[in-house]
PDB file of N, CA and C in Angstrom:
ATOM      1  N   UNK A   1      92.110  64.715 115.641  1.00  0.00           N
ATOM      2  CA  UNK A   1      92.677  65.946 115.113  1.00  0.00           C
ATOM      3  C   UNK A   1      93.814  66.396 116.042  1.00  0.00           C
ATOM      4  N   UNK A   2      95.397  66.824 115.273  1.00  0.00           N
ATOM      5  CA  UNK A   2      96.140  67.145 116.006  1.00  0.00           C
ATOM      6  C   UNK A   2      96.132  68.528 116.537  1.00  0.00           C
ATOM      7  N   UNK A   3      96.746  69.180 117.731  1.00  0.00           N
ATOM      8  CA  UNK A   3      97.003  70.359 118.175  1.00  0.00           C
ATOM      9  C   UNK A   3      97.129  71.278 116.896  1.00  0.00           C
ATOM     10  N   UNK A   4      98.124  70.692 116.139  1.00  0.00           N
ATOM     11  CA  UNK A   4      98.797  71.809 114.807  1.00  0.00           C
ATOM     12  C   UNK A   4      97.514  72.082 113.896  1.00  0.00           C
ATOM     13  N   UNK A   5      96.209  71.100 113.753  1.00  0.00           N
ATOM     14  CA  UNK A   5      95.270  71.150 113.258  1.00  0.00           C
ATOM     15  C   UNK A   5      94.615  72.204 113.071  1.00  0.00           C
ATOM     16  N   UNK A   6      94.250  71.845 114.889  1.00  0.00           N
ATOM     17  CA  UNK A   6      93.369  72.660 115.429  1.00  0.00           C
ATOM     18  C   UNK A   6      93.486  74.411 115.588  1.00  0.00           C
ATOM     19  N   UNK A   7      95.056  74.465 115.632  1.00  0.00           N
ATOM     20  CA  UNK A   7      95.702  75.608 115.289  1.00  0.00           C
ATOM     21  C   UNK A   7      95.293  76.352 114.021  1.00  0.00           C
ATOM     22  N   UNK A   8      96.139  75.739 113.313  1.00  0.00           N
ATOM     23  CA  UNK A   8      95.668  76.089 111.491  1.00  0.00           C
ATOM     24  C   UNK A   8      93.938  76.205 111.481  1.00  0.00           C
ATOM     25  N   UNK A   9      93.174  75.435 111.984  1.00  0.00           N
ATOM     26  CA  UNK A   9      91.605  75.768 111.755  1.00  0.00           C
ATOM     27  C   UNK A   9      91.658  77.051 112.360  1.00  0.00           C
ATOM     28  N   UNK A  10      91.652  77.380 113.763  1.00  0.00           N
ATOM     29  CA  UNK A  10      91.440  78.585 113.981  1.00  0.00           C
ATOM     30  C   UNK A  10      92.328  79.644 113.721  1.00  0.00           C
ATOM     31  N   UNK A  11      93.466  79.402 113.061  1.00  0.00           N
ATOM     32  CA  UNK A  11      93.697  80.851 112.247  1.00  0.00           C
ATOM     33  C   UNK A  11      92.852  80.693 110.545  1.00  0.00           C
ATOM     34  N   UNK A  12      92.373  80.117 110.532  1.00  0.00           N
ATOM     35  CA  UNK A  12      92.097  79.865 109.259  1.00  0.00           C
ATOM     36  C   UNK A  12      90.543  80.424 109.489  1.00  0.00           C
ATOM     37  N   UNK A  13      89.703  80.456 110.153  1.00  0.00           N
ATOM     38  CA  UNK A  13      88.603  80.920 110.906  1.00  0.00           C
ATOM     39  C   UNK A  13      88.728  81.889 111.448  1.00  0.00           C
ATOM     40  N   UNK A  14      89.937  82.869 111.576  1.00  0.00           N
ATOM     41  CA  UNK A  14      90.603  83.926 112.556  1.00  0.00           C
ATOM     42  C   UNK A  14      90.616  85.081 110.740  1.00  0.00           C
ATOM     43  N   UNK A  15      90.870  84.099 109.654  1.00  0.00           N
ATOM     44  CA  UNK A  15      91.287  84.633 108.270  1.00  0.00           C
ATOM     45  C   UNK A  15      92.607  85.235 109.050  1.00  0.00           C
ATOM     46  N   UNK A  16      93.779  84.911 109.269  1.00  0.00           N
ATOM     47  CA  UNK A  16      95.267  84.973 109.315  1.00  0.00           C
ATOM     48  C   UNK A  16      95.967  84.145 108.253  1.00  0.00           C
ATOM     49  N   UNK A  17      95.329  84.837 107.438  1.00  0.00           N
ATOM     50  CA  UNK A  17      96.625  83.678 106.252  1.00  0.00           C
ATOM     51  C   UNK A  17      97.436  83.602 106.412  1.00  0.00           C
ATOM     52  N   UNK A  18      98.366  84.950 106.666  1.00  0.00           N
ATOM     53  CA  UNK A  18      99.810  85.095 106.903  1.00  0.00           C
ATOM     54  C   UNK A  18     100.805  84.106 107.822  1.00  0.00           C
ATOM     55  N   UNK A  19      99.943  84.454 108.726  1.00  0.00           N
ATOM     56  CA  UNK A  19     100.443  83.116 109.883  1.00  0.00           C
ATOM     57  C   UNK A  19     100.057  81.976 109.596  1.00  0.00           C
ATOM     58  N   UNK A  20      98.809  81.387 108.998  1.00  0.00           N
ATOM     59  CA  UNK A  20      98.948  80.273 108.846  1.00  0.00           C
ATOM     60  C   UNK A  20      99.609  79.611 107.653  1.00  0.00           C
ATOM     61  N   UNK A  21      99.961  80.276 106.474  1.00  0.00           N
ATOM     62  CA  UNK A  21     101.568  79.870 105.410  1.00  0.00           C
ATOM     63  C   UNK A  21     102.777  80.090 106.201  1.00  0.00           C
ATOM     64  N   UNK A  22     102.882  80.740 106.922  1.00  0.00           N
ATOM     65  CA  UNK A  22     104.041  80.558 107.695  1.00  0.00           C
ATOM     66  C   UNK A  22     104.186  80.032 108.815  1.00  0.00           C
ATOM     67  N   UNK A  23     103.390  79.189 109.576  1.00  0.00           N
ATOM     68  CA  UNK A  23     103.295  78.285 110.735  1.00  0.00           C
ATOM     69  C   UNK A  23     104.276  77.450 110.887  1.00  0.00           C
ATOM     70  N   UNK A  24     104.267  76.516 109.886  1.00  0.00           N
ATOM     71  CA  UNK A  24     105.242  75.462 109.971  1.00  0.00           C
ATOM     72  C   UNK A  24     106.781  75.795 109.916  1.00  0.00           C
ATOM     73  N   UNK A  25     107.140  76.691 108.964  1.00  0.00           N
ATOM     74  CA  UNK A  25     108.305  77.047 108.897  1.00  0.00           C
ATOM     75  C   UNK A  25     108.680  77.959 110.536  1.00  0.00           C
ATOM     76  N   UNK A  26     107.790  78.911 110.994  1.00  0.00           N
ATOM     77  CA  UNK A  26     107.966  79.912 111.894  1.00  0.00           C
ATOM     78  C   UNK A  26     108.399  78.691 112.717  1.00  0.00           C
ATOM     79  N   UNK A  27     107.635  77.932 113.211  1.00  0.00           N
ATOM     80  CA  UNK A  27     107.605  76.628 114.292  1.00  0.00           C
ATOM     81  C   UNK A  27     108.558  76.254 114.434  1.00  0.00           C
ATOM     82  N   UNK A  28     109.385  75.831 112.997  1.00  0.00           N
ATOM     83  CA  UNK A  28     110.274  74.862 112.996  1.00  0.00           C
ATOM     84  C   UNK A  28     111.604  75.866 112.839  1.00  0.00           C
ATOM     85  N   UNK A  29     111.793  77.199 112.702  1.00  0.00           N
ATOM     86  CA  UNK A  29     112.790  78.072 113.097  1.00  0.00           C
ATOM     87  C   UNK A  29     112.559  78.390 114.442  1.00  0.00           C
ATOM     88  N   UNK A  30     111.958  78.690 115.259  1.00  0.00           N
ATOM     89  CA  UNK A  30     111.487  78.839 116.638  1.00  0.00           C
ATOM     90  C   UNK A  30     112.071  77.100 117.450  1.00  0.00           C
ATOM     91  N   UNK A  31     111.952  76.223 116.990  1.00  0.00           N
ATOM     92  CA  UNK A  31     112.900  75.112 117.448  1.00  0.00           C
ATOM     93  C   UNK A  31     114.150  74.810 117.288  1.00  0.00           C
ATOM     94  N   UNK A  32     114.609  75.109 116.312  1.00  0.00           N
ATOM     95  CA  UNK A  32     115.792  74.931 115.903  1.00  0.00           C
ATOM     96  C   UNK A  32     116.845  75.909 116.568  1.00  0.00           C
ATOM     97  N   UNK A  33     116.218  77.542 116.826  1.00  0.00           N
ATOM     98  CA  UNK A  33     116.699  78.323 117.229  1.00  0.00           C
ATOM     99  C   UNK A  33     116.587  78.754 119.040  1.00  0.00           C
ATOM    100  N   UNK A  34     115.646  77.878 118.908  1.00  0.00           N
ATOM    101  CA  UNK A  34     115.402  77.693 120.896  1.00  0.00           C
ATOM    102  C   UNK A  34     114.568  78.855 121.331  1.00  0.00           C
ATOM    103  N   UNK A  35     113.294  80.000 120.568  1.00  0.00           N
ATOM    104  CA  UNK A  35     112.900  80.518 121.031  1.00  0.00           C
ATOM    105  C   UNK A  35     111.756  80.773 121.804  1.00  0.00           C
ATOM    106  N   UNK A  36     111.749  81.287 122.866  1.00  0.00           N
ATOM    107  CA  UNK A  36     110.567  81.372 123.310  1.00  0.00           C
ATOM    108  C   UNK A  36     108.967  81.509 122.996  1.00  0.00           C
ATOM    109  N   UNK A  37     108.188  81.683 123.472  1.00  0.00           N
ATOM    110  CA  UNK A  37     106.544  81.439 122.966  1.00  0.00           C
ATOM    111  C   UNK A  37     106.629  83.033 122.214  1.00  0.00           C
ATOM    112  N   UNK A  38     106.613  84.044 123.321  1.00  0.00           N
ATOM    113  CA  UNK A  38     106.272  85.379 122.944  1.00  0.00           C
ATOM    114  C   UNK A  38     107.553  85.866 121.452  1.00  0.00           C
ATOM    115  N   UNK A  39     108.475  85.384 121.440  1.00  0.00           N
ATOM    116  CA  UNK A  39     109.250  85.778 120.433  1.00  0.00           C
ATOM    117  C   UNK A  39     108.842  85.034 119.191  1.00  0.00           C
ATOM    118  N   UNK A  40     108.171  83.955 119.269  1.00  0.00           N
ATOM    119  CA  UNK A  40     107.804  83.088 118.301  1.00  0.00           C
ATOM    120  C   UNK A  40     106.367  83.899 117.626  1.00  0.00           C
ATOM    121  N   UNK A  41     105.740  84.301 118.998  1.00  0.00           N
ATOM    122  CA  UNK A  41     104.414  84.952 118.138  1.00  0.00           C
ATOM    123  C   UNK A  41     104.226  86.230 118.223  1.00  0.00           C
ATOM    124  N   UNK A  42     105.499  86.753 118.641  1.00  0.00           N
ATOM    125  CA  UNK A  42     106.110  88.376 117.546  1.00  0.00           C
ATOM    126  C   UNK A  42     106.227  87.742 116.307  1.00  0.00           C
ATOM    127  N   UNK A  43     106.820  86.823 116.104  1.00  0.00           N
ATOM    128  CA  UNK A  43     107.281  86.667 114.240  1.00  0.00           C
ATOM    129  C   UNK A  43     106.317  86.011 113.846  1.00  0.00           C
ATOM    130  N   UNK A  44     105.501  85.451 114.059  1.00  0.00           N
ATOM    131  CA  UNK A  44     104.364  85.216 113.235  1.00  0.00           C
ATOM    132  C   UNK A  44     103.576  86.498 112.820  1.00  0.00           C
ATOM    133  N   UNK A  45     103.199  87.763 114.512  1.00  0.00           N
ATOM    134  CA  UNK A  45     102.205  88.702 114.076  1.00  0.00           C
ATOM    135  C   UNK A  45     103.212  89.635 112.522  1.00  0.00           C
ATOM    136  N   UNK A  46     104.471  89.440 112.699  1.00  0.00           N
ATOM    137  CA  UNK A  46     104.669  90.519 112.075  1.00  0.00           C
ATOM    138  C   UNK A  46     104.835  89.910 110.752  1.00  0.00           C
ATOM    139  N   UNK A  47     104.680  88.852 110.538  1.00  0.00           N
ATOM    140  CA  UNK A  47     104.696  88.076 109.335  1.00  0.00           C
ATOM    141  C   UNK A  47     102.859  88.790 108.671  1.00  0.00           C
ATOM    142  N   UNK A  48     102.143  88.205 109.625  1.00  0.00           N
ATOM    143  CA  UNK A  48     100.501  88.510 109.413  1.00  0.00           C
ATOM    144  C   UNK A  48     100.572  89.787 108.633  1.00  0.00           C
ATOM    145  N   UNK A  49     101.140  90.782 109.777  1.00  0.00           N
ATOM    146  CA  UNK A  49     101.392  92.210 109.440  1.00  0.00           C
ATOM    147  C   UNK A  49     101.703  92.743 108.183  1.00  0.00           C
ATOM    148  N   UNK A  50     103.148  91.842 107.943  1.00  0.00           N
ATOM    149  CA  UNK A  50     103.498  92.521 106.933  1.00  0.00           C
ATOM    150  C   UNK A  50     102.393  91.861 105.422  1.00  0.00           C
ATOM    151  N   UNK A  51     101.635  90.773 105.500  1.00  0.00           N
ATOM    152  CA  UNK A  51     101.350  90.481 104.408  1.00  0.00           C
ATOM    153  C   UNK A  51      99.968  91.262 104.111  1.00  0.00           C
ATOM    154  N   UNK A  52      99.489  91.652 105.652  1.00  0.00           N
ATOM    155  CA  UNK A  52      98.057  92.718 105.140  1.00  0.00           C
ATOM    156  C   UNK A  52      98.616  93.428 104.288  1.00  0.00           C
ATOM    157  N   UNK A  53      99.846  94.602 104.959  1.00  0.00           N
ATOM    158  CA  UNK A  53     100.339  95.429 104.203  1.00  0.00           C
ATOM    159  C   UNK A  53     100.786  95.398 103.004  1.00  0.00           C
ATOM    160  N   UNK A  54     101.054  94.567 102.504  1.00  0.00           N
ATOM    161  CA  UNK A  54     100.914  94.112 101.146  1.00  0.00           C
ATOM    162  C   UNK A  54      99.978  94.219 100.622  1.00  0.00           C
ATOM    163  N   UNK A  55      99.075  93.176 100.750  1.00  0.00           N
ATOM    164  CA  UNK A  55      97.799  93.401 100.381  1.00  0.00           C
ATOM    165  C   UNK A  55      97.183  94.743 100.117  1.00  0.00           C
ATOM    166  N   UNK A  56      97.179  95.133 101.118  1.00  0.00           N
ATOM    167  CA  UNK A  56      96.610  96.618 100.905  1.00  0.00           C
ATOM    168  C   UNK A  56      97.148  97.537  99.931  1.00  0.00           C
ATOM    169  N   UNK A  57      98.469  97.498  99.753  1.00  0.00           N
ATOM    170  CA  UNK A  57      98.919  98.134  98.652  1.00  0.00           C
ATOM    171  C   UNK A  57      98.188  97.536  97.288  1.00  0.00           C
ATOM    172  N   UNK A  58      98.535  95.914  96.900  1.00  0.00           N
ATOM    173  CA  UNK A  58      97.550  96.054  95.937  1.00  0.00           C
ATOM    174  C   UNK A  58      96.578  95.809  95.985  1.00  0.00           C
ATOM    175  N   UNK A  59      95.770  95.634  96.912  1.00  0.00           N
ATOM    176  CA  UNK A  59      94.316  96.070  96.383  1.00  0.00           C
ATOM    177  C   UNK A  59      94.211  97.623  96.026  1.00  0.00           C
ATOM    178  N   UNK A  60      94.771  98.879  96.870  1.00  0.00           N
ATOM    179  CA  UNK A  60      94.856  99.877  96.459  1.00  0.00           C
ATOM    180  C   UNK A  60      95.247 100.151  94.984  1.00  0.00           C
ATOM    181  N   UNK A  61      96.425  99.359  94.377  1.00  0.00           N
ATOM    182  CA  UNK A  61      96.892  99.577  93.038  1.00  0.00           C
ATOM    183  C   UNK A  61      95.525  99.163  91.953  1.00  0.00           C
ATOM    184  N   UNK A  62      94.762  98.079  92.494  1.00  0.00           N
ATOM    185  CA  UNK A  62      94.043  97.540  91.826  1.00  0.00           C
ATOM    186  C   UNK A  62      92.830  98.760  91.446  1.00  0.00           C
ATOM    187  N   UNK A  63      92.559  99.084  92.623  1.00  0.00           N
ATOM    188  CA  UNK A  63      91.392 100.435  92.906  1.00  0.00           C
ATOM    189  C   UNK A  63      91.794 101.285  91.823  1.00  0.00           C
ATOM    190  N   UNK A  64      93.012 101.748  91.910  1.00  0.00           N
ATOM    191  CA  UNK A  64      93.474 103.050  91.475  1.00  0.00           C
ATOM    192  C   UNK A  64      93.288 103.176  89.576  1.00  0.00           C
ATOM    193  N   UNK A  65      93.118 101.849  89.176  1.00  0.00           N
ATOM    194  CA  UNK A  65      92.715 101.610  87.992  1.00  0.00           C
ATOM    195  C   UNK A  65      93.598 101.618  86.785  1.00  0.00           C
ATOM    196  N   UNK A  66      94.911 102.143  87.603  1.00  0.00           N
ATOM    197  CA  UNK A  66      96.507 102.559  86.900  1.00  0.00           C
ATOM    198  C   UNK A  66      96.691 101.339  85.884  1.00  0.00           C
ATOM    199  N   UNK A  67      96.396 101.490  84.577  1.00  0.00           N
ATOM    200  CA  UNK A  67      97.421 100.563  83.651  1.00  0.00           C
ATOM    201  C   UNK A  67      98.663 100.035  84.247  1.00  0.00           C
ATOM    202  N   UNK A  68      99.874 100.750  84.477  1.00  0.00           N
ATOM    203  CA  UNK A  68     101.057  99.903  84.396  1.00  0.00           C
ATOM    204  C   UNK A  68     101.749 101.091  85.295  1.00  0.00           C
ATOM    205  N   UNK A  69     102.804 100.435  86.025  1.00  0.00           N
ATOM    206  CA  UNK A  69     103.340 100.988  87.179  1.00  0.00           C
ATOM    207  C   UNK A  69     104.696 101.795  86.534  1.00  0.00           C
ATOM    208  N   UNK A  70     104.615 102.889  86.647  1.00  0.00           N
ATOM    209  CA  UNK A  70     105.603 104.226  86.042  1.00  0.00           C
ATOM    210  C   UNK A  70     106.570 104.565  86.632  1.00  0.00           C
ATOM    211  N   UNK A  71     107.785 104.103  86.522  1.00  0.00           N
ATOM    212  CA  UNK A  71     108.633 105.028  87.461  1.00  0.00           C
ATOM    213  C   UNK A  71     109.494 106.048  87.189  1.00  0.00           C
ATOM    214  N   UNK A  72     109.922 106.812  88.101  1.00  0.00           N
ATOM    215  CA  UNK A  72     111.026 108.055  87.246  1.00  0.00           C
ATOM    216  C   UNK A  72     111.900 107.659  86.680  1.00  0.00           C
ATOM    217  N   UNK A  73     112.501 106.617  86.272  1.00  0.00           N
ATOM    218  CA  UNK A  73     114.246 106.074  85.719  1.00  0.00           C
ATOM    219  C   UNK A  73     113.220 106.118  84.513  1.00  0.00           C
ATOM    220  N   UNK A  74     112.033 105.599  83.888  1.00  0.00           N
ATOM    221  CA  UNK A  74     111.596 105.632  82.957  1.00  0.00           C
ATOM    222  C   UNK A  74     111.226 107.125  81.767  1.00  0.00           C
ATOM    223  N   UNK A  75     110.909 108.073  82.783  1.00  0.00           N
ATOM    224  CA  UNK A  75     110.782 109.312  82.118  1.00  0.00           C
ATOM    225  C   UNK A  75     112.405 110.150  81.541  1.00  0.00           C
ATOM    226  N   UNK A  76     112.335 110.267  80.475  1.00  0.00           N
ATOM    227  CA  UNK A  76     113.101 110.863  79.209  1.00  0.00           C
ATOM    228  C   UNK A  76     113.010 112.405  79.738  1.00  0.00           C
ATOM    229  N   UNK A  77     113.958 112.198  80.387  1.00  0.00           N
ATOM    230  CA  UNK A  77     114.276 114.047  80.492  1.00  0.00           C
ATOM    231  C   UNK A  77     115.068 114.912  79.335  1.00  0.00           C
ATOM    232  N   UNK A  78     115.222 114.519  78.341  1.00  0.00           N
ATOM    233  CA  UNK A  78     115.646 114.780  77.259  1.00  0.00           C
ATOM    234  C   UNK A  78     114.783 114.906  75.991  1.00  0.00           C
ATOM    235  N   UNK A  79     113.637 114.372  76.278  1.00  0.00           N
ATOM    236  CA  UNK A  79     112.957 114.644  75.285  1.00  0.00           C
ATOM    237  C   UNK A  79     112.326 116.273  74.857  1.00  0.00           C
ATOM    238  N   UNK A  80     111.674 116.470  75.838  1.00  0.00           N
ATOM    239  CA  UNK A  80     111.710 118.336  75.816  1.00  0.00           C
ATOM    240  C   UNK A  80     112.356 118.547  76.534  1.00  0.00           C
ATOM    241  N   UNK A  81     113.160 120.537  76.107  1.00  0.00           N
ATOM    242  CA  UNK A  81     113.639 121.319  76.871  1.00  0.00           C
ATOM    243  C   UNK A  81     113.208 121.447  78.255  1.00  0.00           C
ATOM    244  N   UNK A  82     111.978 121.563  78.280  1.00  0.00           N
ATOM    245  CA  UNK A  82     111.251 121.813  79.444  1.00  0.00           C
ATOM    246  C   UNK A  82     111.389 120.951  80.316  1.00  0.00           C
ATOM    247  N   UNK A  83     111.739 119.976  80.276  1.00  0.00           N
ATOM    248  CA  UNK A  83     111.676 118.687  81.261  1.00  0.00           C
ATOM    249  C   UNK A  83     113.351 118.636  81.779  1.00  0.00           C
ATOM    250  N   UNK A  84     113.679 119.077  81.221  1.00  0.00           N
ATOM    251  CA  UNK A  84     115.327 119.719  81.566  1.00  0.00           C
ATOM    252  C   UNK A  84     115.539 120.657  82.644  1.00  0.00           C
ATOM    253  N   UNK A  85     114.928 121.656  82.770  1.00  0.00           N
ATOM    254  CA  UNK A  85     114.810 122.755  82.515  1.00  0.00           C
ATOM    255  C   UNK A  85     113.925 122.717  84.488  1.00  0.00           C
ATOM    256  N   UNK A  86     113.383 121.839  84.454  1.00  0.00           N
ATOM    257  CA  UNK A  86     112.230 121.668  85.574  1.00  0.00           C
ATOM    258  C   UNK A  86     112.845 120.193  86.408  1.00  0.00           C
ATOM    259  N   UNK A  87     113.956 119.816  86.123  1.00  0.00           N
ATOM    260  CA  UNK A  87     114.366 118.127  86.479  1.00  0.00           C
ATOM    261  C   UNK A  87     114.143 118.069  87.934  1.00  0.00           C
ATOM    262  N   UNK A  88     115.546 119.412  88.490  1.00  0.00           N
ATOM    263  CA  UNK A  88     115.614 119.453  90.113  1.00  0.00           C
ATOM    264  C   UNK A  88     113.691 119.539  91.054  1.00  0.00           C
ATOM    265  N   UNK A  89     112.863 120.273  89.861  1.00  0.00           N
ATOM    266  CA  UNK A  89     111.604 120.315  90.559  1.00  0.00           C
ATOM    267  C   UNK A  89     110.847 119.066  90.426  1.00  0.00           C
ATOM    268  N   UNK A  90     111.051 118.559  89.080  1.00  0.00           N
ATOM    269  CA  UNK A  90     110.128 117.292  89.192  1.00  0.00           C
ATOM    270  C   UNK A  90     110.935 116.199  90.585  1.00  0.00           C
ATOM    271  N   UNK A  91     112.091 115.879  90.395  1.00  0.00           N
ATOM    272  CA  UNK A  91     112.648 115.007  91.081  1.00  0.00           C
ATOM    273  C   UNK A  91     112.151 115.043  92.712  1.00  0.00           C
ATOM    274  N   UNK A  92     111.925 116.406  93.172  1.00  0.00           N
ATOM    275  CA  UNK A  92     112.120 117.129  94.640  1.00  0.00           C
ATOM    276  C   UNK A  92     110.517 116.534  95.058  1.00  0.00           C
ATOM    277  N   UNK A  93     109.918 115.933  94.042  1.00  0.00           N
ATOM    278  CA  UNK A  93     108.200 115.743  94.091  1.00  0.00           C
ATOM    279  C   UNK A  93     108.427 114.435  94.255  1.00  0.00           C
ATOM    280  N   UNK A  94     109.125 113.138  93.850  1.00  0.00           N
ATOM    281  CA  UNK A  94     109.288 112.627  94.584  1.00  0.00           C
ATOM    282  C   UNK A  94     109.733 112.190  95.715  1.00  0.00           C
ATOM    283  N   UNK A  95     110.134 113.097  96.499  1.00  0.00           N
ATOM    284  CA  UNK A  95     110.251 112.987  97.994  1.00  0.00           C
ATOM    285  C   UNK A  95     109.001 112.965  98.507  1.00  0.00           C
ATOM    286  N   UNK A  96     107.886 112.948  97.835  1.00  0.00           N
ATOM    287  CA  UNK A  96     106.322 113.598  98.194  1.00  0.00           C
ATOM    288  C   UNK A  96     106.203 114.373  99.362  1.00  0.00           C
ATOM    289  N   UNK A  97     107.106 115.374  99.921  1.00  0.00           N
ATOM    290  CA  UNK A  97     106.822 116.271 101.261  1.00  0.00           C
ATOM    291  C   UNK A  97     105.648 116.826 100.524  1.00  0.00           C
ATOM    292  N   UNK A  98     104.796 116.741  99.869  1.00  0.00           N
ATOM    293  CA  UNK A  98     103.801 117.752  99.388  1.00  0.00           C
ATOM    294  C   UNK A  98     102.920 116.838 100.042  1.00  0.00           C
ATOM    295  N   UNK A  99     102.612 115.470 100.094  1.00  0.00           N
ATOM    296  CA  UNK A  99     101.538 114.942 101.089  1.00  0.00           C
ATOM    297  C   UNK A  99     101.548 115.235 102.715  1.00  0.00           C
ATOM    298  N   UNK A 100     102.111 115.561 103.139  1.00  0.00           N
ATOM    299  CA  UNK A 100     102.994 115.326 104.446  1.00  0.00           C
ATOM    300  C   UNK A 100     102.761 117.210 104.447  1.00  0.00           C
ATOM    301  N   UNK A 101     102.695 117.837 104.142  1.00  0.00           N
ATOM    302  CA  UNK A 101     102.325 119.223 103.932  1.00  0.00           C
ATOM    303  C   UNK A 101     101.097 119.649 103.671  1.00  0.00           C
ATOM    304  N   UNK A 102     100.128 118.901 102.989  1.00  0.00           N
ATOM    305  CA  UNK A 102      98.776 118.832 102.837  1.00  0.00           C
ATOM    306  C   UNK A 102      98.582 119.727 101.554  1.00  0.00           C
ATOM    307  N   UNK A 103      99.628 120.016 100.673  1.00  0.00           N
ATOM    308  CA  UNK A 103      99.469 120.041  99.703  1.00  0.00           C
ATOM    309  C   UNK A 103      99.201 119.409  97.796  1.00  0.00           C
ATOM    310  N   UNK A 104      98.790 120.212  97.036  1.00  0.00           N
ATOM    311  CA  UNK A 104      98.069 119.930  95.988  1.00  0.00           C
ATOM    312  C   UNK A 104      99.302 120.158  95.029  1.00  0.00           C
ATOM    313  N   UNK A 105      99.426 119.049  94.258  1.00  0.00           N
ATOM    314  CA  UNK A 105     100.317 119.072  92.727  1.00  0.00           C
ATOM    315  C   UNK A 105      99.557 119.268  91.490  1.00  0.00           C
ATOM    316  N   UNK A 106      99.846 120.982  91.020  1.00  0.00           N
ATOM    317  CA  UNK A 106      99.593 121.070  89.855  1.00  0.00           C
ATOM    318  C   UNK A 106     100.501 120.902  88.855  1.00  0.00           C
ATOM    319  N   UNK A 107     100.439 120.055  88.011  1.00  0.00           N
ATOM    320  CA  UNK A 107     101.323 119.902  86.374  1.00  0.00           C
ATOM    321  C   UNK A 107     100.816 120.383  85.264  1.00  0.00           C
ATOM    322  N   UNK A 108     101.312 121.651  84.955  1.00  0.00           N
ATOM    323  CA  UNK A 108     100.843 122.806  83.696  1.00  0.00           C
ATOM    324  C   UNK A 108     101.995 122.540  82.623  1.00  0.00           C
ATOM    325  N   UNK A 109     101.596 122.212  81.497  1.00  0.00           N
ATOM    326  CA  UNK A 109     102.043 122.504  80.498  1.00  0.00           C
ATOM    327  C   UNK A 109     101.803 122.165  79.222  1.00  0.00           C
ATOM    328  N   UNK A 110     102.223 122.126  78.196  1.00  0.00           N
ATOM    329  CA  UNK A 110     101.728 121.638  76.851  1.00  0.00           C
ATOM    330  C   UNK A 110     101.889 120.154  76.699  1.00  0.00           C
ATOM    331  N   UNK A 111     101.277 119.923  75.293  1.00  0.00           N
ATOM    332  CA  UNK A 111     101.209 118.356  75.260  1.00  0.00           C
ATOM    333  C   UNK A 111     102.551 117.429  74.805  1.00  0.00           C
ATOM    334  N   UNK A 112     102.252 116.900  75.519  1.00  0.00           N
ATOM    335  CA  UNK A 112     103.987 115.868  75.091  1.00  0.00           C
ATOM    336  C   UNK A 112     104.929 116.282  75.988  1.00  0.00           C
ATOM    337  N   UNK A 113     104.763 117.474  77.188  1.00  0.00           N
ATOM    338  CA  UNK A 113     105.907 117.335  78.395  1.00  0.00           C
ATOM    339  C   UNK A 113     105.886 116.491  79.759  1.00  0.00           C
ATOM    340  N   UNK A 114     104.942 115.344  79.239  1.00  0.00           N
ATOM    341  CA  UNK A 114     105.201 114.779  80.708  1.00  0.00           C
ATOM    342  C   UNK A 114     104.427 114.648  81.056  1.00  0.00           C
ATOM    343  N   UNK A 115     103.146 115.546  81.641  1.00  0.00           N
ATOM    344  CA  UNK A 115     102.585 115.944  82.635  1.00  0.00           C
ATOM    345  C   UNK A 115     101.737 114.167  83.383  1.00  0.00           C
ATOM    346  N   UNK A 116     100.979 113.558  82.401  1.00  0.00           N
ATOM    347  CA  UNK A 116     100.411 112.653  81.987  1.00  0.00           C
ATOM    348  C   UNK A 116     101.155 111.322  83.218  1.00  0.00           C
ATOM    349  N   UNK A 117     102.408 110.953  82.586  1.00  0.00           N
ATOM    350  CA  UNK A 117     103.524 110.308  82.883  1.00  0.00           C
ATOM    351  C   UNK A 117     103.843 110.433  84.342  1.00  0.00           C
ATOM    352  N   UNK A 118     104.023 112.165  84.719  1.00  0.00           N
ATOM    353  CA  UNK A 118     104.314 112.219  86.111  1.00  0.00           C
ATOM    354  C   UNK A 118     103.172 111.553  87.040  1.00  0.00           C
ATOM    355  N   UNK A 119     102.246 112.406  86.826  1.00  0.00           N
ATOM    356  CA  UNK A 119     100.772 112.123  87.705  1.00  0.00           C
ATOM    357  C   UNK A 119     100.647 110.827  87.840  1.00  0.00           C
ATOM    358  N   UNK A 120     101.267 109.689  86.597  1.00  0.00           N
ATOM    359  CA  UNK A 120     101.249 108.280  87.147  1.00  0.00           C
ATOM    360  C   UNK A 120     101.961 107.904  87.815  1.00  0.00           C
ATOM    361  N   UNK A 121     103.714 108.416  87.707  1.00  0.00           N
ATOM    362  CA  UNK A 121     104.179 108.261  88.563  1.00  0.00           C
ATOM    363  C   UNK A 121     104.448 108.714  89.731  1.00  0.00           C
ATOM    364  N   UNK A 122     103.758 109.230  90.123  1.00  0.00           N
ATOM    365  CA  UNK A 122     103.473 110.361  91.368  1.00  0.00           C
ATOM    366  C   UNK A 122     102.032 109.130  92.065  1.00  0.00           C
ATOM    367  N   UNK A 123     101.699 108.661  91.285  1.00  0.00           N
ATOM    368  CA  UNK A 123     100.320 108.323  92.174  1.00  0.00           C
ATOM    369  C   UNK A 123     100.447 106.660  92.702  1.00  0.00           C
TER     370      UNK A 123
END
C-alpha cells in the first residue's frame, strides 16, 4: 500500500470527504506551484470547510421542508396595490437586520398579497 493510500484511508476514516476529492488535484497544484506543506494543508482544510458548509445548508434546506426555493426577482410587485405600496419595506427585510436584532417578522394582510411567498422567501 502506497503513502497516497494510506492517506486517502485515513481521511476516509477521519470522514473528510472534502479533502479526500480534492487530494490529488490539491497535491498536484501544490507541485506545480512549489508550495509549501502548511499552505498546501490550508487549502485542503478550507476546501473540507467549505464543503461542510455546504452541506449544512442543504441538509438545513432539506429539514426546512420548503417545496421550492423563492426568490424576490420572482415576486410580482404589481400584482396588488399593496405590494407597491410596501416594496421599500418588503425589500429592507431582505437585508435580514431583523435576525441580527433579535427580532420577529410579522406579515399581515389579506389573501393573495404575498404574505405566503415572502415567508418563503425570507426563510
Amino acid at each position: 500500500m502506497t503513502a497516497s493510500q494510506r492517506l486517502k484511508d485515513k481521511l476516509t476514516d477521519l470522514r473528510l470527504k472534502g479533502m479526500l476529492q480534492q487530494l490529488d488535484p490539491t497535491l498536484a497544484q501544490a507541485t506545480q506551484k512549489n508550495l509549501d506543506v502548511v499552505t498546501t494543508l490550508n487549502l485542503l482544510a478550507d476546501i473540507e470547510l467549505e464543503q461542510r458548509w455546504q452541506n449544512a445548508i442543504l441538509l438545513r434546506w432539506r429539514q426546512s421542508a420548503l417545496k421550492d426555493k423563492r426568490t424576490i426577482d420572482q415576486f410580482n410587485f404589481d400584482h396588488h396595490k399593496s405590494r407597491n405600496e410596501q416594496k421599500t419595506r418588503i425589500l429592507k427585510l431582505l437585508n435580514l437586520d431583523f435576525v441580527a436584532a433579535h427580532s420577529d417578522v410579522i406579515l399581515i394582510g389579506n389573501p393573495g398579497t404575498g404574505k405566503t411567498f415572502l415567508a418563503t422567501c425570507l426563510a
